[in-house]
Protein backbone atom coordinates (compact mmCIF):
# COMPACT_ATOMS: atom_id res chain seq x y z
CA UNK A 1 9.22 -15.63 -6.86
CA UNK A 2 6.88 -17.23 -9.21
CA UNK A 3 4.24 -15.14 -11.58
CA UNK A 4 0.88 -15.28 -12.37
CA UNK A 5 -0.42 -12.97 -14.88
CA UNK A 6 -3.76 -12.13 -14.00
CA UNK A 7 -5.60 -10.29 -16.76
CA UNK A 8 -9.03 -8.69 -16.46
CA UNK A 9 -11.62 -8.68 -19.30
CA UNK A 10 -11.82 -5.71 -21.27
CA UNK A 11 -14.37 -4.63 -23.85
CA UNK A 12 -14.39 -6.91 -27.29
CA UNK A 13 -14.65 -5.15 -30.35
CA UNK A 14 -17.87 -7.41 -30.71
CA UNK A 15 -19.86 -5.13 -28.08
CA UNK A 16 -23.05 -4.00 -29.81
CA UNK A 17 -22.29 -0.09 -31.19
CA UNK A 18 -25.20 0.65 -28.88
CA UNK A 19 -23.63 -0.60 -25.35
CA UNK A 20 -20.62 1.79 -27.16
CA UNK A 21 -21.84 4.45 -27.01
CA UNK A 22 -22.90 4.18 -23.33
CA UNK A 23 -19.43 3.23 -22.00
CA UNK A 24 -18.49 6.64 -24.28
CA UNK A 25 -21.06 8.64 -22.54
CA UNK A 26 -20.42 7.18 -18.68
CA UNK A 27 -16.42 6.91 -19.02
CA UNK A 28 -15.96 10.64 -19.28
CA UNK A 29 -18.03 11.86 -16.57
CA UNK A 30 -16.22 9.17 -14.28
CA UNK A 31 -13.00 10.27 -15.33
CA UNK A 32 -13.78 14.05 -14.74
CA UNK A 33 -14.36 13.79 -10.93
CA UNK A 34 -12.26 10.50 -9.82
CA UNK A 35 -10.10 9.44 -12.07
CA UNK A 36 -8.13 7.61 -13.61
CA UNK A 37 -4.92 7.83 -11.74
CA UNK A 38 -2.54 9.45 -14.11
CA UNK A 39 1.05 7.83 -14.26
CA UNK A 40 3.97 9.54 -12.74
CA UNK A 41 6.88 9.46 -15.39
CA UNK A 42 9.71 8.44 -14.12
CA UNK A 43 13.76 7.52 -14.79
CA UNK A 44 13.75 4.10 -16.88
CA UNK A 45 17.05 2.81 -15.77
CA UNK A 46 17.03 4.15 -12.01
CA UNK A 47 13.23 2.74 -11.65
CA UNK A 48 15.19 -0.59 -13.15
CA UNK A 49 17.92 -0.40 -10.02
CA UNK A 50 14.81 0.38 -7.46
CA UNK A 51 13.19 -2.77 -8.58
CA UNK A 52 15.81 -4.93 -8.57
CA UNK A 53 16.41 -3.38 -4.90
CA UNK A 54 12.91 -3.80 -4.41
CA UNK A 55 13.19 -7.48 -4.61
CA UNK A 56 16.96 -7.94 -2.89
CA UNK A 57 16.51 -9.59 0.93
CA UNK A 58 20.25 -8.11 0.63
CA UNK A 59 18.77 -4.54 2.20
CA UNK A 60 17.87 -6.18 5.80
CA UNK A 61 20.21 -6.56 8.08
CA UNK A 62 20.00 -10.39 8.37
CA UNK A 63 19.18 -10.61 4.62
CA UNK A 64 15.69 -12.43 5.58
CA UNK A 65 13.06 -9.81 4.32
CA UNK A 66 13.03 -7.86 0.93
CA UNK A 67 10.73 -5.11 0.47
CA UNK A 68 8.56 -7.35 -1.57
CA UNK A 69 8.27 -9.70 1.55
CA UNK A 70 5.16 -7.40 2.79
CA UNK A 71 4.55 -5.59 -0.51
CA UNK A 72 3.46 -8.62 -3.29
CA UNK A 73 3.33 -7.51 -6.88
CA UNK A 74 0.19 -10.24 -7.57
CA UNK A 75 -1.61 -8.61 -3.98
CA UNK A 76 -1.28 -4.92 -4.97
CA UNK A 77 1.58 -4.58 -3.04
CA UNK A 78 0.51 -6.06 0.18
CA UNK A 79 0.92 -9.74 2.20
CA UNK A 80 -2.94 -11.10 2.32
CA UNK A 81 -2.10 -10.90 5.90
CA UNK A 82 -4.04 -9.42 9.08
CA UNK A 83 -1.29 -8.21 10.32
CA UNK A 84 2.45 -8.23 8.62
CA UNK A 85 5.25 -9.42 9.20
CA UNK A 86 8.93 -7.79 11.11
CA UNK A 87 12.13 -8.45 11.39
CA UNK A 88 13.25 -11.37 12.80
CA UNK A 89 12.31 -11.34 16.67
CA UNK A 90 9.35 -9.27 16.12
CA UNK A 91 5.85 -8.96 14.40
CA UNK A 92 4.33 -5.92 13.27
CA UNK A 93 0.77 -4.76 14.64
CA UNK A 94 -0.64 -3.62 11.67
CA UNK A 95 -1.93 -4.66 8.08
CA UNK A 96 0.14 -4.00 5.15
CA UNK A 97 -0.50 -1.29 2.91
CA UNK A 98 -1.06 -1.16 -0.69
CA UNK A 99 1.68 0.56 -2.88
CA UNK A 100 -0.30 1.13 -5.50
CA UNK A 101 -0.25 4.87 -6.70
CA UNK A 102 2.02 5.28 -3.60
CA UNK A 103 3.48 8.27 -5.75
CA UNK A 104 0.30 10.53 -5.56
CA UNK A 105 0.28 10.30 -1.22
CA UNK A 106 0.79 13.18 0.60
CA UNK A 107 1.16 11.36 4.19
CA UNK A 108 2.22 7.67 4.34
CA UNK A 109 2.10 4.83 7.15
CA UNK A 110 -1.79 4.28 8.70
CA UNK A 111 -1.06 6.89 11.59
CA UNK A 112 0.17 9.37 8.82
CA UNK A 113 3.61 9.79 10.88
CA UNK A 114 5.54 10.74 7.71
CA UNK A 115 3.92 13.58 5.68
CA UNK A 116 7.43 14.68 3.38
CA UNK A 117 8.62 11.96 1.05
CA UNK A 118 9.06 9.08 -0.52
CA UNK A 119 13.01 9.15 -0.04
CA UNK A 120 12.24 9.32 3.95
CA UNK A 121 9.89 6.30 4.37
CA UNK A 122 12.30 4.12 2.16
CA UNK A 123 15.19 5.17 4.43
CA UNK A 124 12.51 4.60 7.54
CA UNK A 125 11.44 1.49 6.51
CA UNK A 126 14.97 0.19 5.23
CA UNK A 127 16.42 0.75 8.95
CA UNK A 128 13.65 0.34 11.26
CA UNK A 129 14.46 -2.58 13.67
CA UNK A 130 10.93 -3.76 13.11
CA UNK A 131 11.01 -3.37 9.39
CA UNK A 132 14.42 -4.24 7.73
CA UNK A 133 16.69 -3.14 10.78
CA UNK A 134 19.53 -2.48 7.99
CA UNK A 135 22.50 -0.60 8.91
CA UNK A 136 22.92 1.42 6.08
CA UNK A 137 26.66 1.69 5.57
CA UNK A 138 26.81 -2.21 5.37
CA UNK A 139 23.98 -1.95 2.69
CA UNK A 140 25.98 0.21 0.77
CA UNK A 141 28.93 -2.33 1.51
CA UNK A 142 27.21 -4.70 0.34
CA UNK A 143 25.63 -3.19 -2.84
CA UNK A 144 29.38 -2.56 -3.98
CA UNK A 145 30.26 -6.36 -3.89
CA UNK A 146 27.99 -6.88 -6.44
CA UNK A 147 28.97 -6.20 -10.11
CA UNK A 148 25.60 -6.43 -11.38
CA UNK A 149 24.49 -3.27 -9.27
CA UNK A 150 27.46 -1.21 -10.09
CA UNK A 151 26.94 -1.38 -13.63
CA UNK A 152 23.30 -0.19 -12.76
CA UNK A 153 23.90 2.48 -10.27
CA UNK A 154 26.56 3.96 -13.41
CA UNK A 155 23.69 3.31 -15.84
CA UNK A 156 21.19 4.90 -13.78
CA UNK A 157 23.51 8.17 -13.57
CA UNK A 158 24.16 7.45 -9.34
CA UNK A 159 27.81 6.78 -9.96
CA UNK A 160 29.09 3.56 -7.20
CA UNK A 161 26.23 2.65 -5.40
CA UNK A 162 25.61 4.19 -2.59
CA UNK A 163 22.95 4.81 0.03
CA UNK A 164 21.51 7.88 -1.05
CA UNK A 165 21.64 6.51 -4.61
CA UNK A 166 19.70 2.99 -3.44
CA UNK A 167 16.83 5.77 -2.09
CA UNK A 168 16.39 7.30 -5.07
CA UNK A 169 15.78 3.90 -7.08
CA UNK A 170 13.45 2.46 -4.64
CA UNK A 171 11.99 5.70 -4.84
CA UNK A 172 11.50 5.85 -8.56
CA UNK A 173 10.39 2.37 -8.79
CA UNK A 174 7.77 2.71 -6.09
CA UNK A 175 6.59 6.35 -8.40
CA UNK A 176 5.92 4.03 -11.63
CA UNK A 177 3.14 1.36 -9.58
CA UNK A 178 0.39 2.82 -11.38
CA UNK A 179 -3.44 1.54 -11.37
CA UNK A 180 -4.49 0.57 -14.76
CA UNK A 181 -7.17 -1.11 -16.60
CA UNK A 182 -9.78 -1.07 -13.82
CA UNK A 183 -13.67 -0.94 -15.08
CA UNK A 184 -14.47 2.31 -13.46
CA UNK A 185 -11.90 3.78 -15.73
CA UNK A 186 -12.70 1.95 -18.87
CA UNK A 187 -16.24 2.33 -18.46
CA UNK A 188 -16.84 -1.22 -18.85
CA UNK A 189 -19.50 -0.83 -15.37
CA UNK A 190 -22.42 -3.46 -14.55
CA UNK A 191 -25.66 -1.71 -13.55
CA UNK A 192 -25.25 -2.92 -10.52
CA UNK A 193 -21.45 -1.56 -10.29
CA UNK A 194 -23.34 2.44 -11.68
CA UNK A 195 -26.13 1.84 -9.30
CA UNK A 196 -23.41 1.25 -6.44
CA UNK A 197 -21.64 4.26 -7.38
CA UNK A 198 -24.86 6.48 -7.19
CA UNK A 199 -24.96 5.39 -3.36
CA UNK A 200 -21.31 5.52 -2.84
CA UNK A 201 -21.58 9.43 -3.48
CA UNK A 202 -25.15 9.91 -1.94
CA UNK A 203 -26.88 7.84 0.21
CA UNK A 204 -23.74 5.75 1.94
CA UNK A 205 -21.71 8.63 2.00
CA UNK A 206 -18.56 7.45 0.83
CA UNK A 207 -17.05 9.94 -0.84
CA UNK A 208 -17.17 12.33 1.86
CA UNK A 209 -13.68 10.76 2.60
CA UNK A 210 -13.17 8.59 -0.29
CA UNK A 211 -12.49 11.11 -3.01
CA UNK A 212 -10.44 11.81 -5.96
CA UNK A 213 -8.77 10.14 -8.71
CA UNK A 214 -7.06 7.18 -5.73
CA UNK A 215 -10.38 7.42 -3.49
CA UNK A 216 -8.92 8.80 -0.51
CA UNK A 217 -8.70 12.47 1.37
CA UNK A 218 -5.06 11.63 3.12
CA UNK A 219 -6.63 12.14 5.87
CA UNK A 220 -7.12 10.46 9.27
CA UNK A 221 -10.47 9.69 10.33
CA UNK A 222 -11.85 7.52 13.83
CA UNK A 223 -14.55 5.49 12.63
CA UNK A 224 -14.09 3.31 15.42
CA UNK A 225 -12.72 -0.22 13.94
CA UNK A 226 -12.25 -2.98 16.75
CA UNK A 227 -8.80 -3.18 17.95
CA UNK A 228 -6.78 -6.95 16.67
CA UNK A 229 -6.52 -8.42 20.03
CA UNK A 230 -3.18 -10.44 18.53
CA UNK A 231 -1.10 -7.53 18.68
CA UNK A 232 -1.92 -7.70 22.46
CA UNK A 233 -1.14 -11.69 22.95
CA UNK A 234 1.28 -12.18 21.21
CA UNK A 235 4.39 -10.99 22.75
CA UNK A 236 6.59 -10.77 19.56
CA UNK A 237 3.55 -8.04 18.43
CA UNK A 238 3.02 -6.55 21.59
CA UNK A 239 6.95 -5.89 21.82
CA UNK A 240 6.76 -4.45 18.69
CA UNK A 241 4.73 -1.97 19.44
CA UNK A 242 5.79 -1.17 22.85
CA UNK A 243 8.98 -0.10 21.20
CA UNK A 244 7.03 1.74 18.44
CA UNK A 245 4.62 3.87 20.77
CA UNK A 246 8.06 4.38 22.66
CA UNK A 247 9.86 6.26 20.14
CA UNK A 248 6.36 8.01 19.10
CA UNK A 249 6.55 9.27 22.56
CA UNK A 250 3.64 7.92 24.36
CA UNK A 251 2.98 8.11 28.00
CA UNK A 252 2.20 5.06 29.88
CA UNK A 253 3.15 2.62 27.04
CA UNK A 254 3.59 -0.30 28.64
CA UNK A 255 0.12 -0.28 29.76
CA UNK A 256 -1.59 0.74 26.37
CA UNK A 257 -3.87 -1.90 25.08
CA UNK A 258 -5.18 0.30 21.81
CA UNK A 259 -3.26 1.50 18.81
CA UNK A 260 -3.89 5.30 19.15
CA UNK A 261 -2.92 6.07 15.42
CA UNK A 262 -2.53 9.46 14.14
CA UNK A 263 -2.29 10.83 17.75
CA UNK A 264 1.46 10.01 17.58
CA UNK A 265 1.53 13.20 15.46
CA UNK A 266 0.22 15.63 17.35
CA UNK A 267 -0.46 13.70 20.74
CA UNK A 268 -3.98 15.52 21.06
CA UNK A 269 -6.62 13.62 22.81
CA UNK A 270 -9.14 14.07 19.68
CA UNK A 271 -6.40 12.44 17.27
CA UNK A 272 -6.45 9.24 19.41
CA UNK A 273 -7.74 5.91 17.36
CA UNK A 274 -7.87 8.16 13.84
CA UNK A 275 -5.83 6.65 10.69
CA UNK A 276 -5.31 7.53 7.40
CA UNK A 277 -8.12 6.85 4.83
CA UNK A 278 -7.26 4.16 2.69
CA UNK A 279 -7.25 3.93 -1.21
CA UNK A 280 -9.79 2.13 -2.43
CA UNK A 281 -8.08 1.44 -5.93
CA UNK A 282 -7.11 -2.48 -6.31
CA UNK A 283 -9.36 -3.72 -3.47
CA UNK A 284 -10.07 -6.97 -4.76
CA UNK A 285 -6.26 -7.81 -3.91
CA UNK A 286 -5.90 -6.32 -0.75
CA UNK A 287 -7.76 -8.12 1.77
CA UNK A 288 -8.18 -8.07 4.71
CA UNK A 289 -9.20 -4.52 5.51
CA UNK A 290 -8.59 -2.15 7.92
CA UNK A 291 -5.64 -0.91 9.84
CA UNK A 292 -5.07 -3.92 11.35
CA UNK A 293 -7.18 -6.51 9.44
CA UNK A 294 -9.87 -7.21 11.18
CA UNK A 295 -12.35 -7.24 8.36
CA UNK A 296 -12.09 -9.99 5.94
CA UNK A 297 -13.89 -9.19 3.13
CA UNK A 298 -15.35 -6.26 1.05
CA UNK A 299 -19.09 -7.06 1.83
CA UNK A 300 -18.16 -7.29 5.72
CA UNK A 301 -16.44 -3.42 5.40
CA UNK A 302 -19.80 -2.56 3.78
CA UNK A 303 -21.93 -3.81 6.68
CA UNK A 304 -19.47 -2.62 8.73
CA UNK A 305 -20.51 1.31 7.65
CA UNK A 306 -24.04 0.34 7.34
CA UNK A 307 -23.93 -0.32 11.04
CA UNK A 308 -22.64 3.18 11.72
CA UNK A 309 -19.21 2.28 11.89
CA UNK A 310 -17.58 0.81 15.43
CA UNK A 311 -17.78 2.48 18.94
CA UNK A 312 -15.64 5.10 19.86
CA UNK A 313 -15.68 8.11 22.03
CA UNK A 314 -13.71 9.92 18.93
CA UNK A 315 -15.92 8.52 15.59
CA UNK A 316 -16.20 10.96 13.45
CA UNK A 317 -19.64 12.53 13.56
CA UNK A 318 -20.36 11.67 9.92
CA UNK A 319 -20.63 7.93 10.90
CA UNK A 320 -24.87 6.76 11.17
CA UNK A 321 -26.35 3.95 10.53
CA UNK A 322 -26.94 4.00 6.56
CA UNK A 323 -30.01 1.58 6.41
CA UNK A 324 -28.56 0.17 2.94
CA UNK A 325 -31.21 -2.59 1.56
CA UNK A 326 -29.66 -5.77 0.52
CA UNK A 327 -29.70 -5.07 -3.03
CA UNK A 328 -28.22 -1.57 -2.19
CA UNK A 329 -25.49 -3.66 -0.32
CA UNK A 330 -24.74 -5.56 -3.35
CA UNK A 331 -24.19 -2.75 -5.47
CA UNK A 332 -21.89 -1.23 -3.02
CA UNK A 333 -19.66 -4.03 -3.11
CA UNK A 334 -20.29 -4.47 -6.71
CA UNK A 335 -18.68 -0.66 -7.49
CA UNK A 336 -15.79 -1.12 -5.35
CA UNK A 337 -14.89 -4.48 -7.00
CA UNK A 338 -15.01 -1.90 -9.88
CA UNK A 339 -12.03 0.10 -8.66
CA UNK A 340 -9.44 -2.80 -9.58
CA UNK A 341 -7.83 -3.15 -12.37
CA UNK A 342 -4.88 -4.98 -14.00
CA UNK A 343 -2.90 -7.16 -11.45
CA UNK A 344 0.83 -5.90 -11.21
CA UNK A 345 2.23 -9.27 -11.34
CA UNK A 346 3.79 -8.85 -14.79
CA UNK A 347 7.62 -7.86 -15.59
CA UNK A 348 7.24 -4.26 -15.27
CA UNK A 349 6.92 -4.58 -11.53
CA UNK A 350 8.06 -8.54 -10.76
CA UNK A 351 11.52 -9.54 -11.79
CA UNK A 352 10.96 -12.91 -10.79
CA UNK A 353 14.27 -14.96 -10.20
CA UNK A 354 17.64 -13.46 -9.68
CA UNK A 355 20.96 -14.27 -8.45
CA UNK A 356 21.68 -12.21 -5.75
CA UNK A 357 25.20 -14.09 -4.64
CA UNK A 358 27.96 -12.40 -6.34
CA UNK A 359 30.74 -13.96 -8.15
CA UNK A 360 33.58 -15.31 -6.23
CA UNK A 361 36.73 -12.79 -7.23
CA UNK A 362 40.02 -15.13 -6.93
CA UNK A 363 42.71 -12.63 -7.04
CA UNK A 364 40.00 -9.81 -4.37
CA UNK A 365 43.06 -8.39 -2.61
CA UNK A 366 43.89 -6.98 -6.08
CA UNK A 367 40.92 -5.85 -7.39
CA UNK A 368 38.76 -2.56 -7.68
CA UNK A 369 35.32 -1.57 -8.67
């Protein structure tokens, strides 16, 4: 995978003392009630192993997808896509999430369906038939063939590799992707950035959801986005999530045309067409928005809300038509821009090139680990 360090300005030490001190004064009482995100410290050589993982098309069952496949260091962890990729045969039928700060969630997926671990959506999302459709015995099988991740699992404490052991690495990796360097949290905000953040709390509304140090409540909310009407004709999507809403248990789910979201927790009407409040951090890499990417860019998601949000019988009641001004518009968009930082396309999250084939062994009948 090529790299592409993308840096983003930071304040010279030839600012005037005067613009100083206001950066001092504003950073602090940003900090105080959203942020930053503070790192999760994690295991140095067992983060090492999950990234390697991370990046190893070795963990699907047909070795064509790697983690990284949907999850791009230099896009915040996601594709650019509408809607992401699947495993071979398939397409998925919704957008690819960031992974930033993924350590900090309390519910994970857009519908929210796993609410325990990180350890559980790596093993879901290893073996999946959709995702990675990995049989995790051959993994393991596999990971053992390769002396280059035996000598890692031993360094990283996990003894032979192993499944449980490849969990906990992915795991650890995914706990260190960790916003940084974004102007909200320097202070380094435009006046039309503080002016946007003034509305995001006040007159837009924002932050009724959109709270805390990562922006979000982890909860789901129905503000009534348009359904992606490729997941519905393209047969490699629609089978994809005919066999998704099957195993969620849904009634009737041949004939669903709508992606019901967080109802496949609870199956209560009122649930129906509500997902998970996104982060906000690291938007300028994310696009395009929504569950299933039907909004393309940041000033579109802001007219979007200014409109009241879409129609649906279950929007949440919160949802009006804002009345933002142009200029007001502007400054939205302007603050959220503010919310991304550093790119993680740099060596602590991208390996770049490595060889994944492992030495041919000439005398194998005769050897051991």
């Amino acid at each position: 995978m090529s790299t592409k360090t993308i840096r983003r300005s930071r304040l010279s030490a030839a600012v005037a003392p005067a613009m100083l001190a206001v950066v001092a004064m504003v950073q602090p009482a940003l900090a105080e009630e959203f942020g930053p995100v503070k790192p999760i410290e994690v295991k140095k050589e067992l983060a090492a192993l999950g990234k390697r993982l991370f990046y190893d098309t070795r963990l699907s069952g047909d070795t064509s997808l790697a983690c990284a496949s949907c999850h791009q260091p230099d896009k915040a962890f996601t594709d650019g896509l509408p809607l992401s990729a699947a495993y071979t045969g398939s397409a998925h039928f919704r957008n690819t999430p960031t992974l930033a700060n993924v350590g900090h969630r309390a519910a994970w997926f857009h519908d929210g369906r796993l609410g325990t671990n990180l350890n559980d959506v790596t093993r879901e999302s290893i073996t999946e038939t959709y995702f990675m459709n990995m049989d995790m015995r051959i993994m393991q099988e596999r990971l053992k063939q390769d002396p280059v991740y035996i000598k890692m699992f031993a360094d990283a404490g996990k003894g032979e590799p192993s499944n449980g052991g490849a969990r906990s690495a992915i795991q650890e990796f995914l706990k260190s992707i960790t916003s940084s360097g974004a102007p909200f949290d320097t202070g380094d905000l435009s006046a039309s950035a503080k002016a946007g953040f003034e509305l995001f709390k006040g007159k837009a509304g924002c932050a009724a959801c959109h709270t805390g140090p990562r922006f979000t409540d982890d909860t789901p909310h129905n503000t009534g986005v348009a359904e992606n009407p490729a997941i519905w004709s393209d047969p490699d999507r629609h089978v994809t999530f005919v066999t998704y809403a099957k195993f969620m248990g849904v009634e009737n789910y041949m004939n669903v045309r709508r992606d019901l979201g967080a109802f496949v927790r609870d199956h209560k009407q009122e649930s129906s067409g509500a997902f998970m409040t996104p982060s906000l951090r690291e938007l300028t890499y994310t696009a395009p928005y929504m569950h299933n990417g039907t909004i393309a860019s940041l000033e579109a998601v802001v007219e979007f809300y200014n409109r009241g949000g879409g129609n649906s019988a279950n929007k949440d009641k919160r949802l009006h038509p804002l009345d933002l001004t142009g200029e007001e518009k502007v400054n939205l968009v302007d603050f959220l821009k503010s919310l991304s930082g550093n790119s993680f396309d740099v060596p602590d999250y991208n390996p770049g090139e490595f060889d994944t084939e492992p030495p041919v062994i000439a005398d194998w009948r005769n050897q051991k680990n």
